[in-house]
PDB file of N, CA and C in Angstrom:
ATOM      1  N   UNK A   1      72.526-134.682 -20.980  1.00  0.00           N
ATOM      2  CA  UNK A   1      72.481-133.278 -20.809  1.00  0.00           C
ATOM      3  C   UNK A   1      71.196-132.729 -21.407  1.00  0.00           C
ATOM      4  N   UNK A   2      70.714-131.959 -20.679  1.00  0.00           N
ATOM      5  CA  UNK A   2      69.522-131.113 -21.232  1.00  0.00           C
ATOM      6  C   UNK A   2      69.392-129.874 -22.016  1.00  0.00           C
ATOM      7  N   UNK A   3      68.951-130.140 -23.074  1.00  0.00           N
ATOM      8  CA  UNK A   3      68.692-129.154 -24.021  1.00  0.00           C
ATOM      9  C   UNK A   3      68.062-127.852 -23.270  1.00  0.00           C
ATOM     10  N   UNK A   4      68.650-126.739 -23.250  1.00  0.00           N
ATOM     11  CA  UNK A   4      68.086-125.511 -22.915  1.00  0.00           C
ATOM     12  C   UNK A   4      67.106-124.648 -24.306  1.00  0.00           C
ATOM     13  N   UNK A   5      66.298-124.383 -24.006  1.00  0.00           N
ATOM     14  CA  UNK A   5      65.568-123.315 -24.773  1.00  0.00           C
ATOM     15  C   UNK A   5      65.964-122.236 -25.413  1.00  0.00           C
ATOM     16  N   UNK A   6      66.808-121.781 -26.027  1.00  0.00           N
ATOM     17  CA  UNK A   6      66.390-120.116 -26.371  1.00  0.00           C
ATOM     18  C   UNK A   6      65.960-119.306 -25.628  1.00  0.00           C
ATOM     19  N   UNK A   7      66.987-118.199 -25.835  1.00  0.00           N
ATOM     20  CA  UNK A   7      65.807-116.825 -25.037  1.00  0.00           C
ATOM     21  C   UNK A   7      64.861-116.481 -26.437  1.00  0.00           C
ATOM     22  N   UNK A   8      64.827-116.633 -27.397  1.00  0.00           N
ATOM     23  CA  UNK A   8      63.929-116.358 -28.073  1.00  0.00           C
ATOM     24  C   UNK A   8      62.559-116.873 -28.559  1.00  0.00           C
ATOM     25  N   UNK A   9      63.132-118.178 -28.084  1.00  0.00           N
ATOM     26  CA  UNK A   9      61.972-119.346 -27.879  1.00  0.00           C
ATOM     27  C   UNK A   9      61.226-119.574 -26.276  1.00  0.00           C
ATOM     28  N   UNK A  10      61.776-118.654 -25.395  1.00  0.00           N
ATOM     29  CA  UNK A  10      61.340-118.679 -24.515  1.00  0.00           C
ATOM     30  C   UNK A  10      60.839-117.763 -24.375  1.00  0.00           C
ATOM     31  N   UNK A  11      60.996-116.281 -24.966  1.00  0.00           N
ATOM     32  CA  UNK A  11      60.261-115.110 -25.307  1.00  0.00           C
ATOM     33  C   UNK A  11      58.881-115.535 -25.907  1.00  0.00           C
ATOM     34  N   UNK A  12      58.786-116.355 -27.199  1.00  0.00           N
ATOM     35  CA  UNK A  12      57.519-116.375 -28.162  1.00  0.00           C
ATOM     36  C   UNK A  12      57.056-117.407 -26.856  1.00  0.00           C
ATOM     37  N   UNK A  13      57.150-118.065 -26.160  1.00  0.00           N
ATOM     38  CA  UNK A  13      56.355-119.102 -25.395  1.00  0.00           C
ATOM     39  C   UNK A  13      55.307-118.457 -24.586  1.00  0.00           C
ATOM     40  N   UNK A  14      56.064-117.615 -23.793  1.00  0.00           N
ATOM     41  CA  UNK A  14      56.191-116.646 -22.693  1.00  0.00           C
ATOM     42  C   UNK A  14      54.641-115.843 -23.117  1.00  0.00           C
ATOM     43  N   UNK A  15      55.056-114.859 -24.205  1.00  0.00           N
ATOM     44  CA  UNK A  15      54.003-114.386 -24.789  1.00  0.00           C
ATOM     45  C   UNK A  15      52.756-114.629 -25.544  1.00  0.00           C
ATOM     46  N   UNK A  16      53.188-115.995 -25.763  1.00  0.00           N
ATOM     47  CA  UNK A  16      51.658-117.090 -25.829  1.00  0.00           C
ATOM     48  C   UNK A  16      50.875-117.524 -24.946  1.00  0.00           C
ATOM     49  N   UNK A  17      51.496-117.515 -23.627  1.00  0.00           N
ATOM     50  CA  UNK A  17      51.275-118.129 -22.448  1.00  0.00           C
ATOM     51  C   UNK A  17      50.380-116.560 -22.081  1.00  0.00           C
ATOM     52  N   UNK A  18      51.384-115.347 -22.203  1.00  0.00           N
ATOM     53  CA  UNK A  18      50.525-114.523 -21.562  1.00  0.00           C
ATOM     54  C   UNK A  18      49.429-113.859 -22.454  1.00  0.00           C
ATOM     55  N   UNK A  19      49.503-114.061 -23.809  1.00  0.00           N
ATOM     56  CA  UNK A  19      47.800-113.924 -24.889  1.00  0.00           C
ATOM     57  C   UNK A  19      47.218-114.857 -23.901  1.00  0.00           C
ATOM     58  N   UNK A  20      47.289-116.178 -23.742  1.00  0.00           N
ATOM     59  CA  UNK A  20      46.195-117.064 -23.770  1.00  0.00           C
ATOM     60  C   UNK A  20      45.926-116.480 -21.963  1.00  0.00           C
ATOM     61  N   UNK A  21      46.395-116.359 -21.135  1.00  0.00           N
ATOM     62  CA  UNK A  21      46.086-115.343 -20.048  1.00  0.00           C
ATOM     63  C   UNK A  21      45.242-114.613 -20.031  1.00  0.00           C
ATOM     64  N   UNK A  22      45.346-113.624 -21.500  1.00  0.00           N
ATOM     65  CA  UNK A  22      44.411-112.295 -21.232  1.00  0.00           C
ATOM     66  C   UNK A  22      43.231-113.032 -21.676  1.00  0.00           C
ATOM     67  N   UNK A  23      43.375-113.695 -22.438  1.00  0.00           N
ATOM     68  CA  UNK A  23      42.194-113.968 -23.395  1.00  0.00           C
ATOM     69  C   UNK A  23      41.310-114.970 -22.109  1.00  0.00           C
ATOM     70  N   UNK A  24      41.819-115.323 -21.267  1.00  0.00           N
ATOM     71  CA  UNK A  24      41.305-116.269 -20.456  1.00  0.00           C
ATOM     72  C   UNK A  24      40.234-115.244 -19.165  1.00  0.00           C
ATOM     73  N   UNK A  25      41.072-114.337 -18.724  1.00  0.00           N
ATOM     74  CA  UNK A  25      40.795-113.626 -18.242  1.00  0.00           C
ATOM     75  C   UNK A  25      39.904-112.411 -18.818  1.00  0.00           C
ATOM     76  N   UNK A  26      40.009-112.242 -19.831  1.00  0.00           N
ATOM     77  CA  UNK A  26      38.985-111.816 -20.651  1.00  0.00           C
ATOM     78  C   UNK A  26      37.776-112.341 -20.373  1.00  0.00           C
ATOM     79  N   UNK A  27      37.313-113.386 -20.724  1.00  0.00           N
ATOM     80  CA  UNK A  27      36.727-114.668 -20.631  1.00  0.00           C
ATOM     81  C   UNK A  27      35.668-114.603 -19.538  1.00  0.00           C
ATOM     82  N   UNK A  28      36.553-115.220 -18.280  1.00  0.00           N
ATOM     83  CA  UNK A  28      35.978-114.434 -17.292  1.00  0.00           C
ATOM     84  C   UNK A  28      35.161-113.555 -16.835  1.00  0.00           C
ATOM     85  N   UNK A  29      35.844-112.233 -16.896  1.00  0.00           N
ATOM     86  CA  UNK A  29      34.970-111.087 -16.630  1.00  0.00           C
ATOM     87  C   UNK A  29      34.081-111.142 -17.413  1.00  0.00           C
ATOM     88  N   UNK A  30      34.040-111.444 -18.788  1.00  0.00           N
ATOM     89  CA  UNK A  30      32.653-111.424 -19.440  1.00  0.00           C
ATOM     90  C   UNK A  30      31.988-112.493 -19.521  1.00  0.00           C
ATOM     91  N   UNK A  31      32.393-113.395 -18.622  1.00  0.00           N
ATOM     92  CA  UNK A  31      30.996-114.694 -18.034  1.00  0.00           C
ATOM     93  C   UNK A  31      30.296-113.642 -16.602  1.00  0.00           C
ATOM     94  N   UNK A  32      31.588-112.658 -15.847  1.00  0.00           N
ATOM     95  CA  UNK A  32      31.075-112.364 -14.733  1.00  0.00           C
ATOM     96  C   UNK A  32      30.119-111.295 -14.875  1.00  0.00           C
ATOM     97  N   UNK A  33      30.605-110.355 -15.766  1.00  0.00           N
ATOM     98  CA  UNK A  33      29.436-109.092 -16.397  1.00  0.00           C
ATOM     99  C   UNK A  33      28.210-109.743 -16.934  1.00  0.00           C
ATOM    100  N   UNK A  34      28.142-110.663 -17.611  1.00  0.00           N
ATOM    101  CA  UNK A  34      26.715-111.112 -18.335  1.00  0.00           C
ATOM    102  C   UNK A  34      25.857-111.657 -16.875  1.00  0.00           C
ATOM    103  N   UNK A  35      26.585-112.594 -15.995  1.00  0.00           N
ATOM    104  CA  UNK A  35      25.660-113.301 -14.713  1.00  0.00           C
ATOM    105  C   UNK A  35      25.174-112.087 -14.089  1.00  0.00           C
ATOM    106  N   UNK A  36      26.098-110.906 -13.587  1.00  0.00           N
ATOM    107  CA  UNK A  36      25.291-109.745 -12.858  1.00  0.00           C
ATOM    108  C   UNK A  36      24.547-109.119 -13.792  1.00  0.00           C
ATOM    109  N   UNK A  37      24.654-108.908 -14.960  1.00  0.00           N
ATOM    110  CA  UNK A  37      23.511-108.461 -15.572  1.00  0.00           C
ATOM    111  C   UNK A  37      22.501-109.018 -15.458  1.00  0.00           C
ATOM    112  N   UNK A  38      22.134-110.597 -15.717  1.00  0.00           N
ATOM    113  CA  UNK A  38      21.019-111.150 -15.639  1.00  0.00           C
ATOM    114  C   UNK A  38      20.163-111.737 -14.478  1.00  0.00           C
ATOM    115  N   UNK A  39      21.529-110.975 -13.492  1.00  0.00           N
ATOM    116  CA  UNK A  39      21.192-111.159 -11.705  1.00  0.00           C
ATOM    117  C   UNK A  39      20.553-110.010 -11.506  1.00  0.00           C
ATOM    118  N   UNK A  40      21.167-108.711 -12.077  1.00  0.00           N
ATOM    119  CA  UNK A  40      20.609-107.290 -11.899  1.00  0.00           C
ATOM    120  C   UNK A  40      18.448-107.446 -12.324  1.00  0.00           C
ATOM    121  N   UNK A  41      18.738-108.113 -13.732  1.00  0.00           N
ATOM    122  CA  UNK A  41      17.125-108.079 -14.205  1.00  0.00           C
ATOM    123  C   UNK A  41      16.235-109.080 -13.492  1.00  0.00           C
ATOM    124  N   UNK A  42      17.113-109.728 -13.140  1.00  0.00           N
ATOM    125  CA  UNK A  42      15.724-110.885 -12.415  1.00  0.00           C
ATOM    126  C   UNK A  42      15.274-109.911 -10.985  1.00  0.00           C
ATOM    127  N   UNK A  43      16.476-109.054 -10.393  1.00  0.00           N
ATOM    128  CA  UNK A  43      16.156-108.796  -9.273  1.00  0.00           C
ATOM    129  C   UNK A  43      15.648-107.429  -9.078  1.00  0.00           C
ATOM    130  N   UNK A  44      15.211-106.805 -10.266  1.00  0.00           N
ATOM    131  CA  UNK A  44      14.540-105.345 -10.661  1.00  0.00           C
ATOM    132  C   UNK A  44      13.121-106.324 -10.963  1.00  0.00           C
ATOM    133  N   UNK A  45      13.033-107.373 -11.209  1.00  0.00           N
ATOM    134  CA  UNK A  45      11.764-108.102 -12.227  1.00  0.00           C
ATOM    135  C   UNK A  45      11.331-108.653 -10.383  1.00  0.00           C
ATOM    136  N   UNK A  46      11.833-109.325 -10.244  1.00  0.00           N
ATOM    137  CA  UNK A  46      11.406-110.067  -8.754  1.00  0.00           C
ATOM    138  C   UNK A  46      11.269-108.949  -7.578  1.00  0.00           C
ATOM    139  N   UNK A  47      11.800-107.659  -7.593  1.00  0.00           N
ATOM    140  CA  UNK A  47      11.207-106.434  -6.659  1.00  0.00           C
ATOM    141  C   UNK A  47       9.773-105.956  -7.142  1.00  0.00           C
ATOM    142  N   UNK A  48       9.442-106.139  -8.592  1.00  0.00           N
ATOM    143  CA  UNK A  48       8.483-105.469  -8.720  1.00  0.00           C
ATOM    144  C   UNK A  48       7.088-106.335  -8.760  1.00  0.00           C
ATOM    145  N   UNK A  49       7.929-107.715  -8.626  1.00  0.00           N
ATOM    146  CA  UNK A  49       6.705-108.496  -8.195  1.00  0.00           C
ATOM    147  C   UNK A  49       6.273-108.339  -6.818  1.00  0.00           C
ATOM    148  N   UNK A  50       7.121-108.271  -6.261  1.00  0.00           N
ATOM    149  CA  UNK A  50       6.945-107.956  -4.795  1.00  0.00           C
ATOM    150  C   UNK A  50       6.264-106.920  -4.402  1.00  0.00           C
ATOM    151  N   UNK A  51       6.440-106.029  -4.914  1.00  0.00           N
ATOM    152  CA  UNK A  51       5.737-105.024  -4.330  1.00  0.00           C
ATOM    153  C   UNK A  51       4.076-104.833  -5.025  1.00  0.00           C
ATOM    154  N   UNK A  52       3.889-105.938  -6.033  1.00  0.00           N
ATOM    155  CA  UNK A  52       2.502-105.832  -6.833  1.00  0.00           C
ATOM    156  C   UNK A  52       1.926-106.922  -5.469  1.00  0.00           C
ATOM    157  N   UNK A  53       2.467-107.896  -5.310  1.00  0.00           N
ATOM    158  CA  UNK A  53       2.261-108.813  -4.157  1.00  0.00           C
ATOM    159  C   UNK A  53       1.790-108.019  -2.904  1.00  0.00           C
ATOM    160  N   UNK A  54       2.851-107.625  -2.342  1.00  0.00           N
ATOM    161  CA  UNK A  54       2.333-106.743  -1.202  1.00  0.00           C
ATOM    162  C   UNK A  54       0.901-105.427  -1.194  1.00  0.00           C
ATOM    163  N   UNK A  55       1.300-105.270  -2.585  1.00  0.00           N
ATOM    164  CA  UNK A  55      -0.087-104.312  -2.641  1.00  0.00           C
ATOM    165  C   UNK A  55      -1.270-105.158  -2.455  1.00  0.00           C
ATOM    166  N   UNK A  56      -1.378-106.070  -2.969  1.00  0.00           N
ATOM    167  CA  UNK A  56      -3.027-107.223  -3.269  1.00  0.00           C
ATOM    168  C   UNK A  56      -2.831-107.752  -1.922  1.00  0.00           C
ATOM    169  N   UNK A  57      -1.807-107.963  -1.140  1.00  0.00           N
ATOM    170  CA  UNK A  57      -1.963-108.326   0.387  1.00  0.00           C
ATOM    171  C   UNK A  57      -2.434-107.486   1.200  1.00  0.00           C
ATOM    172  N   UNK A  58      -2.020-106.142   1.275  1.00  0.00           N
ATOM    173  CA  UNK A  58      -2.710-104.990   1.874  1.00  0.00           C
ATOM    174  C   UNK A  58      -4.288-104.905   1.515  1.00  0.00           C
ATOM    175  N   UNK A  59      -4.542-104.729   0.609  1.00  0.00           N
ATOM    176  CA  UNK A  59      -5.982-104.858  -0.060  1.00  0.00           C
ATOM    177  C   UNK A  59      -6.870-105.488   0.654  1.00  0.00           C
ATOM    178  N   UNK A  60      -5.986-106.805   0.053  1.00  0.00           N
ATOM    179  CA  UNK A  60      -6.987-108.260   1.017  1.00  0.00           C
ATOM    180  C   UNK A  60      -6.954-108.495   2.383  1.00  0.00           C
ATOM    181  N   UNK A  61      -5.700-107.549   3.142  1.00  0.00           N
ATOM    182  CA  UNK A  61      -5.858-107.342   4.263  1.00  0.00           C
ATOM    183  C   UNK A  61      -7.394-106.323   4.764  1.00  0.00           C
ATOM    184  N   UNK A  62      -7.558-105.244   4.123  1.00  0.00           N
ATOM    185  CA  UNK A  62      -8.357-104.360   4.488  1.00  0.00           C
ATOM    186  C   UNK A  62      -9.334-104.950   4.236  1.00  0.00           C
ATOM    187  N   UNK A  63     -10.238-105.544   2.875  1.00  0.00           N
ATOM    188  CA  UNK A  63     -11.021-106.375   2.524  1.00  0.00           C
ATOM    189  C   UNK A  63     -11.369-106.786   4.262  1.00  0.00           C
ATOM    190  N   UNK A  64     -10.499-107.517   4.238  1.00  0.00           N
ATOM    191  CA  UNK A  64     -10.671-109.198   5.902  1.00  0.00           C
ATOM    192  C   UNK A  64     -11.799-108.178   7.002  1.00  0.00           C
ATOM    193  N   UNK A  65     -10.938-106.889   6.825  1.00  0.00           N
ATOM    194  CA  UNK A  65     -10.905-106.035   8.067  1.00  0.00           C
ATOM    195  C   UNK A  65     -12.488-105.518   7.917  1.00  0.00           C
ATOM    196  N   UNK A  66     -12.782-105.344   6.915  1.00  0.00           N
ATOM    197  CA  UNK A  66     -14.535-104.858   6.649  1.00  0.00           C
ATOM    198  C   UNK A  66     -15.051-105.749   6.845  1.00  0.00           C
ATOM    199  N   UNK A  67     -14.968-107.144   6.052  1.00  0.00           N
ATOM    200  CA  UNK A  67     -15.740-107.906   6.356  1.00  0.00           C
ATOM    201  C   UNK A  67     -15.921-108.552   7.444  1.00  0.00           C
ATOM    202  N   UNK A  68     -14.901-108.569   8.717  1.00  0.00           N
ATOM    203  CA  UNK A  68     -14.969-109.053   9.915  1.00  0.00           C
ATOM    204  C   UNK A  68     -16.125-107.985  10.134  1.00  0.00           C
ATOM    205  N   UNK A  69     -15.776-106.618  10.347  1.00  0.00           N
ATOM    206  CA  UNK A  69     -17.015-105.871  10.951  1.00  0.00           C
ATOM    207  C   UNK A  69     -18.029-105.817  10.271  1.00  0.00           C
ATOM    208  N   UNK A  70     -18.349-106.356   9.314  1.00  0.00           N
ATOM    209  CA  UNK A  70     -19.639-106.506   8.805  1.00  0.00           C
ATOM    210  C   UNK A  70     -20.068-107.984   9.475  1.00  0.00           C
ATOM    211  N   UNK A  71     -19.488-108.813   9.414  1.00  0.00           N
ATOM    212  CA  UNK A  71     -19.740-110.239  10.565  1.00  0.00           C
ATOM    213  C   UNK A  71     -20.111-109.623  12.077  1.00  0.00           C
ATOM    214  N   UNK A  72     -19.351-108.900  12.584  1.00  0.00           N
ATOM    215  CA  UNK A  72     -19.997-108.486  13.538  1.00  0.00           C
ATOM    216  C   UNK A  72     -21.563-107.652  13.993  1.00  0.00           C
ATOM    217  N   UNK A  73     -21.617-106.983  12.797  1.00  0.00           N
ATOM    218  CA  UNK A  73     -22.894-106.422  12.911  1.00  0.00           C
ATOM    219  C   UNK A  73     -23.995-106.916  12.778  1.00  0.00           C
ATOM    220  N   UNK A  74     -23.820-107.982  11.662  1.00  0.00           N
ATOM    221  CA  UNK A  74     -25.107-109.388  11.541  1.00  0.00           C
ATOM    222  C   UNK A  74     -25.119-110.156  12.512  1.00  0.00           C
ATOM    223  N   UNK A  75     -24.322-110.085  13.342  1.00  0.00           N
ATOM    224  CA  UNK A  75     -24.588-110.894  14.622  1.00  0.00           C
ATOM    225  C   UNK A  75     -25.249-110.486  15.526  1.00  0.00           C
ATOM    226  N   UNK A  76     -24.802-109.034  15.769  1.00  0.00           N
ATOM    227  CA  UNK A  76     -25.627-108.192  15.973  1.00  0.00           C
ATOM    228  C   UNK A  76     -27.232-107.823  16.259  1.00  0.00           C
ATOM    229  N   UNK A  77     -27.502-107.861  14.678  1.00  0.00           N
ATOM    230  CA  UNK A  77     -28.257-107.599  14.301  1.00  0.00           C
ATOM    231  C   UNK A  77     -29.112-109.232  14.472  1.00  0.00           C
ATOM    232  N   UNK A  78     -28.771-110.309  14.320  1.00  0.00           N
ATOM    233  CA  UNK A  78     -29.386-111.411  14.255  1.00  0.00           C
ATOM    234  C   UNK A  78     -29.873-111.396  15.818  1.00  0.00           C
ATOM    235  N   UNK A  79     -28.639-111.208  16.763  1.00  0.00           N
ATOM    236  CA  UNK A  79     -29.324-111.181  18.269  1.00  0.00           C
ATOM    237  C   UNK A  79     -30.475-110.202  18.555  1.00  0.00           C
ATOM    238  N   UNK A  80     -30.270-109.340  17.660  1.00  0.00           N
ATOM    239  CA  UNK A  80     -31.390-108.252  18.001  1.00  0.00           C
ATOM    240  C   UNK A  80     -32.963-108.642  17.322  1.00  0.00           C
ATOM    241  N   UNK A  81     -32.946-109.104  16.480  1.00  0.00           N
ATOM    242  CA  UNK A  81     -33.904-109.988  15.669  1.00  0.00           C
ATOM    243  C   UNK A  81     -34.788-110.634  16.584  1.00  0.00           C
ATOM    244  N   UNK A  82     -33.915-111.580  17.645  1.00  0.00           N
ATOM    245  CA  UNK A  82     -34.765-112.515  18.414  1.00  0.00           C
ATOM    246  C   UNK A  82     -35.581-111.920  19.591  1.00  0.00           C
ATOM    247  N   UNK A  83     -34.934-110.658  19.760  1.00  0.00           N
ATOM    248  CA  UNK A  83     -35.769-110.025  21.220  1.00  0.00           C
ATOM    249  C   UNK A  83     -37.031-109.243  20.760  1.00  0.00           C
ATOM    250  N   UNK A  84     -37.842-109.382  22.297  1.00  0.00           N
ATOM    251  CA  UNK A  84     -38.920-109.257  21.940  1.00  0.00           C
ATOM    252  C   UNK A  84     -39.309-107.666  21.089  1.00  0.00           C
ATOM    253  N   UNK A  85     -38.538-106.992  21.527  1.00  0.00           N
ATOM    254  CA  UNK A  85     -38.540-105.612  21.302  1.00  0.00           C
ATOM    255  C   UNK A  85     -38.756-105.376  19.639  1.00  0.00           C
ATOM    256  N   UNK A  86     -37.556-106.380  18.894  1.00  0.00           N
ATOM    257  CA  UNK A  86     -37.755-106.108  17.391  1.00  0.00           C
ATOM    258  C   UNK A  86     -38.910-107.105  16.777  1.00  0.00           C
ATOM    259  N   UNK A  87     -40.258-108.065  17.397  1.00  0.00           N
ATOM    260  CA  UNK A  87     -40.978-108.452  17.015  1.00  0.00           C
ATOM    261  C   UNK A  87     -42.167-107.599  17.601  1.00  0.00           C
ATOM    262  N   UNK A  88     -42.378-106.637  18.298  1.00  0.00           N
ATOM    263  CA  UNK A  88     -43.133-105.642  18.129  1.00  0.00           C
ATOM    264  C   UNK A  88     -42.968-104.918  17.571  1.00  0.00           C
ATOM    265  N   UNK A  89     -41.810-104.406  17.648  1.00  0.00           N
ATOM    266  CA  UNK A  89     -41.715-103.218  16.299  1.00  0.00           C
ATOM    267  C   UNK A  89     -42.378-103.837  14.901  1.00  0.00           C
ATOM    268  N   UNK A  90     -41.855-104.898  14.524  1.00  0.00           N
ATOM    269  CA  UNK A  90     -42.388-105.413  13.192  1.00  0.00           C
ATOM    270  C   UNK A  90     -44.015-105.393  12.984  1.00  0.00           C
ATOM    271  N   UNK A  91     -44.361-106.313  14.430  1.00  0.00           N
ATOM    272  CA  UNK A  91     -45.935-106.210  14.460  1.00  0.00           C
ATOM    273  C   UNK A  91     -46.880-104.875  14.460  1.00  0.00           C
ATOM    274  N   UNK A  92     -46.033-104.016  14.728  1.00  0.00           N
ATOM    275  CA  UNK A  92     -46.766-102.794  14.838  1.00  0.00           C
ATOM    276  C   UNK A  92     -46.290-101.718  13.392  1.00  0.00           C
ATOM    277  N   UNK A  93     -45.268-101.843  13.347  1.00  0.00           N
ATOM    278  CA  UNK A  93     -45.047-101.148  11.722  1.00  0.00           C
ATOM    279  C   UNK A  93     -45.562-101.867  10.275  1.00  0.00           C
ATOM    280  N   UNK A  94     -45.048-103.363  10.265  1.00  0.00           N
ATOM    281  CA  UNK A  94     -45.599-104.068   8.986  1.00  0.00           C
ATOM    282  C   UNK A  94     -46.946-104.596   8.927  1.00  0.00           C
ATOM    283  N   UNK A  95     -47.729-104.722  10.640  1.00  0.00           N
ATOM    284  CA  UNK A  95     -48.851-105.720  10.417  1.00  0.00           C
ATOM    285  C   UNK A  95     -49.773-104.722  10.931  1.00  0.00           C
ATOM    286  N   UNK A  96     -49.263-103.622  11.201  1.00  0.00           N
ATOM    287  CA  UNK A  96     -50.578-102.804  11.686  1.00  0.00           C
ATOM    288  C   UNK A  96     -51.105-103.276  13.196  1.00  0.00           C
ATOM    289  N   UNK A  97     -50.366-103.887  13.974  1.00  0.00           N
ATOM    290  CA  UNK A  97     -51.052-104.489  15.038  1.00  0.00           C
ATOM    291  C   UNK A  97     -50.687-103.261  16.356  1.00  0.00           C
ATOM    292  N   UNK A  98     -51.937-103.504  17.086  1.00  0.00           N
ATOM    293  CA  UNK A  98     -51.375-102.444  18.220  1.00  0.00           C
ATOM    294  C   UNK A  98     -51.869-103.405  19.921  1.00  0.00           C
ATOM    295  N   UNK A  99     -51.284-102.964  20.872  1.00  0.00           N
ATOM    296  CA  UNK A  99     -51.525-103.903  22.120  1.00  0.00           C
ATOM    297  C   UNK A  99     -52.872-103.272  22.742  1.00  0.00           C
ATOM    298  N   UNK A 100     -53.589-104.508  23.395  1.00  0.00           N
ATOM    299  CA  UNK A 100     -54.643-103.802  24.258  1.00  0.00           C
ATOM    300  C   UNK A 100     -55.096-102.882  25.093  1.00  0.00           C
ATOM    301  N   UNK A 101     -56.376-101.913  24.175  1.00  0.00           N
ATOM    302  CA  UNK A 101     -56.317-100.311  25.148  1.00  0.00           C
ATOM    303  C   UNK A 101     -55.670 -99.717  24.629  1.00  0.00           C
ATOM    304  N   UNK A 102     -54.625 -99.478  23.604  1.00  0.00           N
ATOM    305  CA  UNK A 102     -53.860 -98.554  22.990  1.00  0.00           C
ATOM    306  C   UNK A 102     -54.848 -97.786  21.953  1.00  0.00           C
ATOM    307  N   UNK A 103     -55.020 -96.552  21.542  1.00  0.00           N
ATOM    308  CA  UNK A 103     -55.712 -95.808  20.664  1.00  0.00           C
ATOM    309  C   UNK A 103     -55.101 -95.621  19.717  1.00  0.00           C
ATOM    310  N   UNK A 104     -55.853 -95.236  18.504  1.00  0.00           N
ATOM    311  CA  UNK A 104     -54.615 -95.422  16.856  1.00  0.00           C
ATOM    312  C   UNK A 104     -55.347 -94.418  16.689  1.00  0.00           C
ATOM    313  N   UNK A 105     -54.140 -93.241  16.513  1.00  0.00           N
ATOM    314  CA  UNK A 105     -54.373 -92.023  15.970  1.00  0.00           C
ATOM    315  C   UNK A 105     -53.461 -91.742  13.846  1.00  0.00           C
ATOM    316  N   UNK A 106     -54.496 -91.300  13.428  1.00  0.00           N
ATOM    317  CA  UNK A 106     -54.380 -91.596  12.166  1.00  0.00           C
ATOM    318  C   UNK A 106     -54.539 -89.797  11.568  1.00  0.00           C
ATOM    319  N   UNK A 107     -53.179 -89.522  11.037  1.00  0.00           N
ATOM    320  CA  UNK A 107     -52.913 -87.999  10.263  1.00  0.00           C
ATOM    321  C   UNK A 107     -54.295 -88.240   9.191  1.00  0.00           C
ATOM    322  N   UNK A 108     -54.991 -86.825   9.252  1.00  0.00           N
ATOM    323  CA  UNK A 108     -56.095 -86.844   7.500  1.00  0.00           C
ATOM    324  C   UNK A 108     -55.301 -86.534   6.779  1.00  0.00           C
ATOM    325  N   UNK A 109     -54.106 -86.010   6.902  1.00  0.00           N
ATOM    326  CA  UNK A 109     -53.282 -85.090   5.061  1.00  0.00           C
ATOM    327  C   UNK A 109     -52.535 -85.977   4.733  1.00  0.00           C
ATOM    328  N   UNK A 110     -52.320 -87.142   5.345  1.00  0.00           N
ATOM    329  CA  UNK A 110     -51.628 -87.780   4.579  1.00  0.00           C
ATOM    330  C   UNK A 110     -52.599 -88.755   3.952  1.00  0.00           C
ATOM    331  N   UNK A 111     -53.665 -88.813   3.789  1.00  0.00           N
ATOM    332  CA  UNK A 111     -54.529 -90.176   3.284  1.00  0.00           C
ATOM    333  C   UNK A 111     -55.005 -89.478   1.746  1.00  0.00           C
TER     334      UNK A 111
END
């Protein structure tokens, strides 16, 4: 035959069972409050990297964007270099040279 328990011994059990419950559950929620807290800061810390990120990408986007059109204009400018047009100009502004039969008229107020 089996020994039955007490209701009074089954009362104090009962209510040990349900301390160690709360306390468990206690437990819990404050493993679960501390992880979202330290989920909350990484992810206020990791937005604001992001958006320092995205700023220096924009930047270096615009940067790209000048310096492509500055590539374009030296190219430009390099094709324009080779025609004949900008080696007279040179010869006639830096070297003083003028083409045959042309007359060189020379200001007095400025000498």
């Amino acid at each position: 035959m089996a020994i039955k328990k007490s209701a009074a011994s089954r009362r104090k059990s009962a209510g040990k069972r349900n301390r160690q419950n709360r306390f468990s559950m206690f437990l819990a929620v404050t493993v679960v409050v501390i992880l979202m807290a330290a989920i909350s800061v990484i992810s206020v810390r990791l937005t604001a990297e992001l958006e320092r990120k995205e700023k220096i990408k924009t930047d270096l986007e615009a940067q790209i964007a000048v310096e492509q059109e500055r590539a374009k204009e030296l190219e430009e400018y390099e094709k324009y270099v080779e025609t004949d047009q900008y080696k007279e100009k040179v010869a006639r502004e830096k070297l003083g040279m003028v083409k045959d039969g042309e007359i060189v008229f020379e200001n007095q107020d400025t000498r």
